[in-house]
C-alpha atoms as a PDB file:
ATOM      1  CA  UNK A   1       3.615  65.956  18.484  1.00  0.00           C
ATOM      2  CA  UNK A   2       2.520  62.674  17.231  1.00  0.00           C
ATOM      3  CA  UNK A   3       4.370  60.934  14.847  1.00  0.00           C
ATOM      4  CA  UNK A   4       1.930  59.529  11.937  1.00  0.00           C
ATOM      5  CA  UNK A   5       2.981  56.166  10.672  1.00  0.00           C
ATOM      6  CA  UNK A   6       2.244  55.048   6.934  1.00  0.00           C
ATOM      7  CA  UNK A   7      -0.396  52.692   7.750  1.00  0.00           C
ATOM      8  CA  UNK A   8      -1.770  55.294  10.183  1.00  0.00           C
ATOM      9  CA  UNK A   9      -1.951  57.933   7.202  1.00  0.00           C
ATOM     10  CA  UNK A  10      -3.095  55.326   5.008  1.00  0.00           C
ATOM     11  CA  UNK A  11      -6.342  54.521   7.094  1.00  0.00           C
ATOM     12  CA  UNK A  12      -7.425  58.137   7.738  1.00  0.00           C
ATOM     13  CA  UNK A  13      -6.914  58.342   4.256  1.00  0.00           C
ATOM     14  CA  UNK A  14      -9.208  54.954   3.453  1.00  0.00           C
ATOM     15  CA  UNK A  15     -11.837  56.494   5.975  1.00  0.00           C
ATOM     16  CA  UNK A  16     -12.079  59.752   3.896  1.00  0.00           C
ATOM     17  CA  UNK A  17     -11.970  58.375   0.369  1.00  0.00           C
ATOM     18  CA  UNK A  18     -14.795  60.643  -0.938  1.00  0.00           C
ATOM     19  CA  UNK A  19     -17.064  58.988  -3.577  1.00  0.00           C
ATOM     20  CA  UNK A  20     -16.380  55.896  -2.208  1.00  0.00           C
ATOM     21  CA  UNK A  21     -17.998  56.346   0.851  1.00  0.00           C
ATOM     22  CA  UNK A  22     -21.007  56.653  -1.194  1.00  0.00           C
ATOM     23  CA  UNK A  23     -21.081  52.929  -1.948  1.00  0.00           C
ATOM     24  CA  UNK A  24     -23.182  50.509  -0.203  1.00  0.00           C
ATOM     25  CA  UNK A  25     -21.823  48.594   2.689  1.00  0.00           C
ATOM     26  CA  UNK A  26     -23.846  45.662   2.452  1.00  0.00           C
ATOM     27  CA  UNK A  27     -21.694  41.991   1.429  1.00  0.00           C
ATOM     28  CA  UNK A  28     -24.366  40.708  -0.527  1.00  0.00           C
ATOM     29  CA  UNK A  29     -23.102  43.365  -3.459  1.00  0.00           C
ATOM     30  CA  UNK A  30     -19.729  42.466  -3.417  1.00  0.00           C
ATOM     31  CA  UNK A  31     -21.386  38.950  -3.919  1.00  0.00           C
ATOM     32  CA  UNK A  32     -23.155  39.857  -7.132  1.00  0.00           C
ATOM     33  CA  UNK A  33     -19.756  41.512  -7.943  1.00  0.00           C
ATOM     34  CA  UNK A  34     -17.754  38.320  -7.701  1.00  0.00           C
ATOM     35  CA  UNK A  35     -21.098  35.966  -9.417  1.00  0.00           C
ATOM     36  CA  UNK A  36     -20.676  38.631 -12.440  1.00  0.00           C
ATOM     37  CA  UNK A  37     -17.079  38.497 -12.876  1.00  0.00           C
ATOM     38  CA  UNK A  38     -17.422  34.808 -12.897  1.00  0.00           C
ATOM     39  CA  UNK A  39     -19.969  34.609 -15.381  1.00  0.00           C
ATOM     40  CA  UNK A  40     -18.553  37.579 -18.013  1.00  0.00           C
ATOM     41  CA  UNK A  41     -16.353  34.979 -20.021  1.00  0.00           C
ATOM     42  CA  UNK A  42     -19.708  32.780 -20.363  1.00  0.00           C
ATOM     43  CA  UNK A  43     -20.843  36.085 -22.320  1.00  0.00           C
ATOM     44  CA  UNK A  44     -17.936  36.525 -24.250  1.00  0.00           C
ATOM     45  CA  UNK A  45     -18.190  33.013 -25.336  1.00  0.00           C
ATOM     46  CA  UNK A  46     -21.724  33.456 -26.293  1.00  0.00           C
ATOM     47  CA  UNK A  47     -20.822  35.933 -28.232  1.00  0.00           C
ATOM     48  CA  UNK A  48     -18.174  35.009 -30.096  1.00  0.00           C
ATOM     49  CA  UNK A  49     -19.810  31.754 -31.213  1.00  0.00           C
ATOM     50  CA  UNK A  50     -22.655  33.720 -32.342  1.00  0.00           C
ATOM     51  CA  UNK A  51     -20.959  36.290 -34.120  1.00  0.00           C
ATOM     52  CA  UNK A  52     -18.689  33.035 -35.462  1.00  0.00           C
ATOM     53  CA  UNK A  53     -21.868  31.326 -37.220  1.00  0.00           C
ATOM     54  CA  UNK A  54     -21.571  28.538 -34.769  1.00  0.00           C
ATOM     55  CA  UNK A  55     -24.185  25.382 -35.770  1.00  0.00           C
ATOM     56  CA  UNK A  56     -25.433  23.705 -32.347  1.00  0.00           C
ATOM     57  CA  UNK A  57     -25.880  20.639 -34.212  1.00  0.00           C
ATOM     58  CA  UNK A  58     -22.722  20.257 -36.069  1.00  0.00           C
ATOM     59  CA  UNK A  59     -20.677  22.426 -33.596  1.00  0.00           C
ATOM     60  CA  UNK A  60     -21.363  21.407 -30.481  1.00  0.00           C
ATOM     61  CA  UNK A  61     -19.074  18.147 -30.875  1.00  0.00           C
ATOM     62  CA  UNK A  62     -16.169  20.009 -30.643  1.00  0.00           C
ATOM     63  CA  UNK A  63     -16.731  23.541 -29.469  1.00  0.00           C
ATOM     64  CA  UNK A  64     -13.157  24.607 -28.863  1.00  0.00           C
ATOM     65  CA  UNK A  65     -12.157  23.194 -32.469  1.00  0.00           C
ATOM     66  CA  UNK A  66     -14.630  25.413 -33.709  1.00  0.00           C
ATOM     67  CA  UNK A  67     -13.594  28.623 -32.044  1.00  0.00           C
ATOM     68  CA  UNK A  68     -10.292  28.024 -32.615  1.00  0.00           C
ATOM     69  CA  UNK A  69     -10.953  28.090 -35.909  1.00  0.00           C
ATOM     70  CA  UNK A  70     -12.724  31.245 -36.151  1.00  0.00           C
ATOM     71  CA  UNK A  71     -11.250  34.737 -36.791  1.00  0.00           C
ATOM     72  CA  UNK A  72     -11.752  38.594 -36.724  1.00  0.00           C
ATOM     73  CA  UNK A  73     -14.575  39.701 -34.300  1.00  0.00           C
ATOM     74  CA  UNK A  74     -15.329  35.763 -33.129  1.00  0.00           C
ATOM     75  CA  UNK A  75     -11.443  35.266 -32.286  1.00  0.00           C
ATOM     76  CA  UNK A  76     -11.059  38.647 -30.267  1.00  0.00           C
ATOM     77  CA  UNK A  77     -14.061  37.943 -28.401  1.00  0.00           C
ATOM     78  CA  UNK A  78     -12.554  34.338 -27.754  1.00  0.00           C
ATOM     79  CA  UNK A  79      -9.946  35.898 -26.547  1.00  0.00           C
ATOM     80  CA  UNK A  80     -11.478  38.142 -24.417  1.00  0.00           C
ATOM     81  CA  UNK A  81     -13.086  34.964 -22.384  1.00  0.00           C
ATOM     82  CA  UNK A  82     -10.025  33.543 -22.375  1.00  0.00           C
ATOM     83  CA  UNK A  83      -8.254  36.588 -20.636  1.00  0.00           C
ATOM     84  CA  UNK A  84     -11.464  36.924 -18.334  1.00  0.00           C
ATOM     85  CA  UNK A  85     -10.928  33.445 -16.941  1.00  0.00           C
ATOM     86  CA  UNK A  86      -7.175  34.007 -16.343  1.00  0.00           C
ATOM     87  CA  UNK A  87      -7.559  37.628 -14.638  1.00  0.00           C
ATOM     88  CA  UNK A  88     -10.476  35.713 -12.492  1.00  0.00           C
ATOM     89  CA  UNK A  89      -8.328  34.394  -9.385  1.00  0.00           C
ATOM     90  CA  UNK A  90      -6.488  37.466  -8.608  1.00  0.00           C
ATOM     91  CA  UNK A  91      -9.978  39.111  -8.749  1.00  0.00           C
ATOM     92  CA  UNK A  92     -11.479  36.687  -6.117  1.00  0.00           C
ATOM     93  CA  UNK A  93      -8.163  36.302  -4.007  1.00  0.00           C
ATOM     94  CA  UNK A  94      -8.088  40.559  -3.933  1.00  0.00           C
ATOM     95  CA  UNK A  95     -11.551  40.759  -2.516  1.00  0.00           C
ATOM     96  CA  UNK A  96     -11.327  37.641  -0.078  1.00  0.00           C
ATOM     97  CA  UNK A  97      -8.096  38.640   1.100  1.00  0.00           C
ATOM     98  CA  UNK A  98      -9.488  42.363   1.679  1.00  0.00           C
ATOM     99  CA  UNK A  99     -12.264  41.036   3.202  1.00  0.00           C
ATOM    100  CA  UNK A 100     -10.380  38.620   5.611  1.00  0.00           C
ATOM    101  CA  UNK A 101      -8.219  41.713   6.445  1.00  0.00           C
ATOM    102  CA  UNK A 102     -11.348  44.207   7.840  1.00  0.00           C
ATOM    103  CA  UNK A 103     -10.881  46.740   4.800  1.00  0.00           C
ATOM    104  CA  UNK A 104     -14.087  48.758   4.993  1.00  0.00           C
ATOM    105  CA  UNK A 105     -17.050  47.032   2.649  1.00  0.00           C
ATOM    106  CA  UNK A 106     -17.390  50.095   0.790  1.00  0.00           C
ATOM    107  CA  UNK A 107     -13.983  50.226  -0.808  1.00  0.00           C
ATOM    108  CA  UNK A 108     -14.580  46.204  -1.129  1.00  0.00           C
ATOM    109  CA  UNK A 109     -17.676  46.897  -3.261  1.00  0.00           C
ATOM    110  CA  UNK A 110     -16.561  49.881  -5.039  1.00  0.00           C
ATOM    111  CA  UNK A 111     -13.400  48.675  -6.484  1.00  0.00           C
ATOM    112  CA  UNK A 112     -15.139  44.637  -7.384  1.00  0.00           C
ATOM    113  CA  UNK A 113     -17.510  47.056  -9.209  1.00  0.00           C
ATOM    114  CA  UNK A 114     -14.986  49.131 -10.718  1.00  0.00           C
ATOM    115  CA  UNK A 115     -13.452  45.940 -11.458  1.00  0.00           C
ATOM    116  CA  UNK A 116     -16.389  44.357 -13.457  1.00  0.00           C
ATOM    117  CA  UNK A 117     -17.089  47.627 -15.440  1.00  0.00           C
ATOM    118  CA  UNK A 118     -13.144  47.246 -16.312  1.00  0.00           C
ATOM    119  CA  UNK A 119     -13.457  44.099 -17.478  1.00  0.00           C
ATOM    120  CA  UNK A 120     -17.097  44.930 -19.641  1.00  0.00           C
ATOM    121  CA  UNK A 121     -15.382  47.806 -21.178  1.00  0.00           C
ATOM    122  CA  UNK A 122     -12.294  45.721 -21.983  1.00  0.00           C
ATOM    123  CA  UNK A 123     -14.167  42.628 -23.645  1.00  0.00           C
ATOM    124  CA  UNK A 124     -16.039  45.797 -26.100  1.00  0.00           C
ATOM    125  CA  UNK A 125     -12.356  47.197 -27.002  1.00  0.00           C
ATOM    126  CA  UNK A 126     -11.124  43.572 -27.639  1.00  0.00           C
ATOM    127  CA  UNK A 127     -14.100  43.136 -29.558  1.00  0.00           C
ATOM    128  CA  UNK A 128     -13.793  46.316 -31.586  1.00  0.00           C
ATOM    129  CA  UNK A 129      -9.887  46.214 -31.996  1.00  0.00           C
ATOM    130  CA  UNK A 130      -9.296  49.306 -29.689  1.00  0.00           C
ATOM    131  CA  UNK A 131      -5.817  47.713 -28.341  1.00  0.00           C
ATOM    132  CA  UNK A 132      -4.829  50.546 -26.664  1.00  0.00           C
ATOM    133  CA  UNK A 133      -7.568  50.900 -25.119  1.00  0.00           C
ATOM    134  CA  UNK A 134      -7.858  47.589 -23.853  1.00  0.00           C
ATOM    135  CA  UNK A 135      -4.142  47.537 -22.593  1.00  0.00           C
ATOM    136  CA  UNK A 136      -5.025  50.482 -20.623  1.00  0.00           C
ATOM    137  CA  UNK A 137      -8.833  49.077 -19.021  1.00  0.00           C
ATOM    138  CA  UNK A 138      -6.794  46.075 -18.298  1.00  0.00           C
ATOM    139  CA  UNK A 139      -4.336  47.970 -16.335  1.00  0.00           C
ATOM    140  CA  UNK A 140      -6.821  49.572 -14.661  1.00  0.00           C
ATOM    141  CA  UNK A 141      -8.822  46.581 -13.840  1.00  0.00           C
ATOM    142  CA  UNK A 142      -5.338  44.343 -12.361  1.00  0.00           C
ATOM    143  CA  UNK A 143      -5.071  48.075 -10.581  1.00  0.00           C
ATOM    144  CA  UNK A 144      -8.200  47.349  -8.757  1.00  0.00           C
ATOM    145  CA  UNK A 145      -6.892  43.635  -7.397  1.00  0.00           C
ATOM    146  CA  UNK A 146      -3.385  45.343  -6.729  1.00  0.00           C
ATOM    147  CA  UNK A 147      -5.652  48.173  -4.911  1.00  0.00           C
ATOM    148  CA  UNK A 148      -7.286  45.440  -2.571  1.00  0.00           C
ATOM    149  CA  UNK A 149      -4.245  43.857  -1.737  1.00  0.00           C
ATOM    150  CA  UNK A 150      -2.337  46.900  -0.765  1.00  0.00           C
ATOM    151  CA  UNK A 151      -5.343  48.049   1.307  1.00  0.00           C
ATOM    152  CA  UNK A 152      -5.173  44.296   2.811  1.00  0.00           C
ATOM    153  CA  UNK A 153      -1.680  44.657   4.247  1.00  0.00           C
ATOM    154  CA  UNK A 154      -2.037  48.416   5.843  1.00  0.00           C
ATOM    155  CA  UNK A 155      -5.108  47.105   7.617  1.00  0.00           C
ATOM    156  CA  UNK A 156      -3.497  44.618   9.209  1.00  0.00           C
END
């Protein structure tokens, strides 16, 4: 009888992962993956200085003064671009690092996706109030990076 190691477990278990197998292989869409994460908190901040009243003419002086400044659905969103750029390098180190370690595309391209919608659903509860909510999606969404990472090291 064979004895089955954790990492050897853990791969048969990565090669039979259902619904995930379903997902392209191709790189270029964990590329679009990573391009959207990046450019999310550009939305956010759109938003919020839209939904904030902001003036390009007086405004754009001092744009951070001015969002700083604002409050209720303008602030959340601010903060939701804020957040967004700080939950950005984990994201990107996740999906090089599972990448650079030979985990299969598909779970590469599936969880970066998974990832994004996370982080879309989390800037609408931020946006709306819904903390619970949002603690949970952003759980979920540093889940994904964790995900990638712990897939990483049983590949190797």
């Amino acid at each position: 009888m064979v004895a089955l190691s954790s990492r050897m477990i853990m791969r048969l278990w990565v090669s039979n992962m259902g619904v995930i197998n379903y997902f392209p292989s191709e790189l270029s869409y964990v590329i679009v993956a990573m391009v959207v994460a990046c450019l999310l908190p550009y939305v956010f901040t759109l938003l919020a200085k839209i939904t904030g009243g902001f003036d390009f003419k007086q405004d754009n002086h001092q744009p951070r003064d001015f969002l700083s400044r604002t409050t209720g659905l303008s602030a959340r969103l601010n903060a939701a671009q804020a957040n967004s750029f700080e939950g950005l390098p984990i994201f990107i180190g996740a999906v090089l690092v599972a990448m650079y370690c030979f985990v299969p595309q598909n779970i590469i391209n599936a969880l970066a996706w998974f990832y994004v919608l996370l982080r879309v659903v989390y800037g609408v509860a931020y946006a709306y109030d819904l903390a619970s909510l949002r603690s949970v999606v952003w759980g979920l969404s540093l889940g994904c990076c964790l995900l990638l990472f712990y897939l990483s090291w049983v590949m190797v």
